[in-house]
C-alpha atoms as a PDB file:
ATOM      1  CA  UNK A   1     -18.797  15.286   7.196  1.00  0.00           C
ATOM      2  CA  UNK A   2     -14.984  14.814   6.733  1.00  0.00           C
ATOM      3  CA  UNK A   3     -13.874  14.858   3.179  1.00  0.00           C
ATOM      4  CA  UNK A   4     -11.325  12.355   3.289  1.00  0.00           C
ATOM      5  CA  UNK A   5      -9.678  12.709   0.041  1.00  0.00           C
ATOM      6  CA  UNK A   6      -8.519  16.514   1.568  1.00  0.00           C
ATOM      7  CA  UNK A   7      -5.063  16.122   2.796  1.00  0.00           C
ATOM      8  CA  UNK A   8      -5.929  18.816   5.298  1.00  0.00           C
ATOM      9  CA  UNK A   9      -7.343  16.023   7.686  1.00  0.00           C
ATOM     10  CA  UNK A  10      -4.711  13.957   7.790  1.00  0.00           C
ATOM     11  CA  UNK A  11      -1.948  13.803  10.110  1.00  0.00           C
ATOM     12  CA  UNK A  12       1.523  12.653  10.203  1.00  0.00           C
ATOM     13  CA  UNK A  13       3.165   9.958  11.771  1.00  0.00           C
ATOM     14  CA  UNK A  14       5.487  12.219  13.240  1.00  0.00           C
ATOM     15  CA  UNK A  15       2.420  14.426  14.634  1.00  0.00           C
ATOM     16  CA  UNK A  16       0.965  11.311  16.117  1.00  0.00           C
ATOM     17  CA  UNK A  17       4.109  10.274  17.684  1.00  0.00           C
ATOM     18  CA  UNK A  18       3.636  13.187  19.829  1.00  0.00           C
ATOM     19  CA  UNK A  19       0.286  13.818  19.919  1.00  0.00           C
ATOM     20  CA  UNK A  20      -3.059  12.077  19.826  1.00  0.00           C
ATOM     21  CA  UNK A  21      -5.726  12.993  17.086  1.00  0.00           C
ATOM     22  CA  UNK A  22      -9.537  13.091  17.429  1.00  0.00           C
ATOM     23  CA  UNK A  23     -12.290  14.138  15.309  1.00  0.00           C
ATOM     24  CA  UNK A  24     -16.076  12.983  14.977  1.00  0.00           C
ATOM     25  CA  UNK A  25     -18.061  12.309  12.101  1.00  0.00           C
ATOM     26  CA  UNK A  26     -21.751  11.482  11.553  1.00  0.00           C
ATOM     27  CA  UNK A  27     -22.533  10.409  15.270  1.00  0.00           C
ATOM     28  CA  UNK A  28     -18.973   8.697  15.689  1.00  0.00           C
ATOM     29  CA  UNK A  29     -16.266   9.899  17.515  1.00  0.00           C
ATOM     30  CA  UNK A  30     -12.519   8.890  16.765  1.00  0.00           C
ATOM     31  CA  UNK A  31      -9.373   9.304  18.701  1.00  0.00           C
ATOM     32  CA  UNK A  32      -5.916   7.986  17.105  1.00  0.00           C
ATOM     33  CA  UNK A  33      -2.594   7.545  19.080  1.00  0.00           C
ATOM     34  CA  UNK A  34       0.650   5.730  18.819  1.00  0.00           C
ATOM     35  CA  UNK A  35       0.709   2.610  20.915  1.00  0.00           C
ATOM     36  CA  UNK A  36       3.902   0.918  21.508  1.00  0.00           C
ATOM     37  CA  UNK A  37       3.621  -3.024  22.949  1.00  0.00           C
ATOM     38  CA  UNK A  38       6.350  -4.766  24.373  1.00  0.00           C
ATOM     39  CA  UNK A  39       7.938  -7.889  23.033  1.00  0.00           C
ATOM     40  CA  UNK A  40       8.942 -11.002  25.352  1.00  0.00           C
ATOM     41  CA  UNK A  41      12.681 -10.359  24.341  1.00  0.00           C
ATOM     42  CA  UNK A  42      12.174  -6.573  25.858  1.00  0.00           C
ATOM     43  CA  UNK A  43      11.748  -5.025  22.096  1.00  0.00           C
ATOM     44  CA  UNK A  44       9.292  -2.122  21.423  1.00  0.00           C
ATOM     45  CA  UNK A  45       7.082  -2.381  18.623  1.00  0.00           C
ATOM     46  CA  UNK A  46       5.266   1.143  17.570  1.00  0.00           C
ATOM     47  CA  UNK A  47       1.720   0.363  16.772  1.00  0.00           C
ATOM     48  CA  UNK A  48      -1.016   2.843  15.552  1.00  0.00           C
ATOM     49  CA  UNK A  49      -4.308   2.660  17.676  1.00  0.00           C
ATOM     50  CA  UNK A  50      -7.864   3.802  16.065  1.00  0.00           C
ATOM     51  CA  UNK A  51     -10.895   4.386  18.558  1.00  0.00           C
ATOM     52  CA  UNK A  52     -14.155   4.527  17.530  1.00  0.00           C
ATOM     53  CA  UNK A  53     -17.140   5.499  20.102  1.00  0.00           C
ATOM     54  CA  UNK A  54     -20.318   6.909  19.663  1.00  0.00           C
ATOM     55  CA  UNK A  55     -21.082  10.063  20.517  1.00  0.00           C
ATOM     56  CA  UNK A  56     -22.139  12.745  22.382  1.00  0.00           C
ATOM     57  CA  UNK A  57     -20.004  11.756  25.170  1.00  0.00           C
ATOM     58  CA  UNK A  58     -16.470  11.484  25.835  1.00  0.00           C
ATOM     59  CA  UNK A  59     -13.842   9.015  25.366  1.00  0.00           C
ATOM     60  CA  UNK A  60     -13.536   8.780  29.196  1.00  0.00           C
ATOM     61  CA  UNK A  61     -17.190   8.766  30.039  1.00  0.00           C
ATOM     62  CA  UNK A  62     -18.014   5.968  27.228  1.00  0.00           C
ATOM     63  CA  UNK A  63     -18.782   2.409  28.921  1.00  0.00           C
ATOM     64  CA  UNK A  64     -15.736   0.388  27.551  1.00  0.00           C
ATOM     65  CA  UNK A  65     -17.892  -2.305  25.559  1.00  0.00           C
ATOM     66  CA  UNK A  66     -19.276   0.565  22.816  1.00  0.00           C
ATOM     67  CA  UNK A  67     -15.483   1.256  21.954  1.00  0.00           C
ATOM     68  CA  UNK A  68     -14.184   0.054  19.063  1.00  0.00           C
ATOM     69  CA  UNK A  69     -10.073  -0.474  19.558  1.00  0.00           C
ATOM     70  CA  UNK A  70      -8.228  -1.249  16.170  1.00  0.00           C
ATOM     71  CA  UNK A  71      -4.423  -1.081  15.440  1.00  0.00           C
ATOM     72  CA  UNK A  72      -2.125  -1.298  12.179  1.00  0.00           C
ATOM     73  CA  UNK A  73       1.339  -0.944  11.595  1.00  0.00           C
ATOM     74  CA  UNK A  74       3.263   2.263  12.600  1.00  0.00           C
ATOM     75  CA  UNK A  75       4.496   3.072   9.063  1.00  0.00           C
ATOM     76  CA  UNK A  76       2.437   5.483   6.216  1.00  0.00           C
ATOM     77  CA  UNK A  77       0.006   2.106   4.842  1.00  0.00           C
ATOM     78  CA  UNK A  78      -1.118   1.403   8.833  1.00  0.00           C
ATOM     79  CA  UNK A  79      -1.623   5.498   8.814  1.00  0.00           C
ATOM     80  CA  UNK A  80      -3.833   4.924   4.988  1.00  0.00           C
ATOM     81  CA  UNK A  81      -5.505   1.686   6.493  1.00  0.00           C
ATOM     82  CA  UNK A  82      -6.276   3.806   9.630  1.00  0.00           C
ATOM     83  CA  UNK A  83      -7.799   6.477   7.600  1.00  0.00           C
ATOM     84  CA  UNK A  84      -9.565   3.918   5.220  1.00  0.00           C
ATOM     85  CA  UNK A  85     -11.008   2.480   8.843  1.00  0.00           C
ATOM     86  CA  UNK A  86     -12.447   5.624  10.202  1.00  0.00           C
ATOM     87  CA  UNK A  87     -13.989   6.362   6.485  1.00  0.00           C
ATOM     88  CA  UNK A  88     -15.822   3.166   6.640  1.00  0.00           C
ATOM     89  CA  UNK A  89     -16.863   3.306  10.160  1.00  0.00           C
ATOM     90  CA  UNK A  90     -18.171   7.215   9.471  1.00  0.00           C
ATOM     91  CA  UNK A  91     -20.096   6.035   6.111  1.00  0.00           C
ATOM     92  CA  UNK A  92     -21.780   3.060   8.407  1.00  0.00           C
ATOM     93  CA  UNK A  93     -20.331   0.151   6.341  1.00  0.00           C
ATOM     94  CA  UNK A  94     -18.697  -0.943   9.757  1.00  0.00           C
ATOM     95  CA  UNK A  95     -20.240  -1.374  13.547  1.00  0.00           C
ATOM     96  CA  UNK A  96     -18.669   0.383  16.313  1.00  0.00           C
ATOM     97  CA  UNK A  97     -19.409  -1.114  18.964  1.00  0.00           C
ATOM     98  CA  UNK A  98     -16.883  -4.183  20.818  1.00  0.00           C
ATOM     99  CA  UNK A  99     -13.140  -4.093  20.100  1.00  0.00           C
ATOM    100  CA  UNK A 100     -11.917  -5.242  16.766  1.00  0.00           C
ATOM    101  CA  UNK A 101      -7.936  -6.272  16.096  1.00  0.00           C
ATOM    102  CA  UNK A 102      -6.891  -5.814  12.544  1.00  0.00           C
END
């Protein structure tokens, strides 16, 4: 089980700029990356993306429907709200499976 009040487990924005983050948790599996969507007047907006799937298999090899896509705002409260997210999912206060937008 992840202790989420240890700093150890959580990431930077700058990490995730570059890199995405995974972990699993209590028969959950959880992948986050930066997501950047395009405006209609050609502007970039950075986004953080949470997945959720169960496990044992991988992200790739997970029928789309049992994912659970969720984004918040690419500053340090969308990273805590991301966090806060994966905490509930893990302690089973939130179903995984279809695609949620926050």
């Amino acid at each position: 089980m992840i202790d989420f009040n240890d700093n150890l487990y959580k990431v930077t924005l700058d990490y995730i700029k570059k890199e995405k983050y995974s972990g699993s948790c209590d028969g959950k599996r959880f992948m986050i990356t930066m997501k950047v969507e395009q405006g209609p007047d050609e502007t970039e907006t950075k986004l953080i993306n949470v997945c959720m799937w169960p496990e044992p298999y991988s992200l790739a090899k997970t029928d789309d429907n049992k994912k659970t896509n969720v984004t918040f705002p690419f500053d340090n409260d969308g990273l805590a709200q991301a966090w806060k997210f994966i905490e509930t999912c893990c302690t089973g206060s939130v179903e995984t499976s279809g695609n949620l937008q926050s």
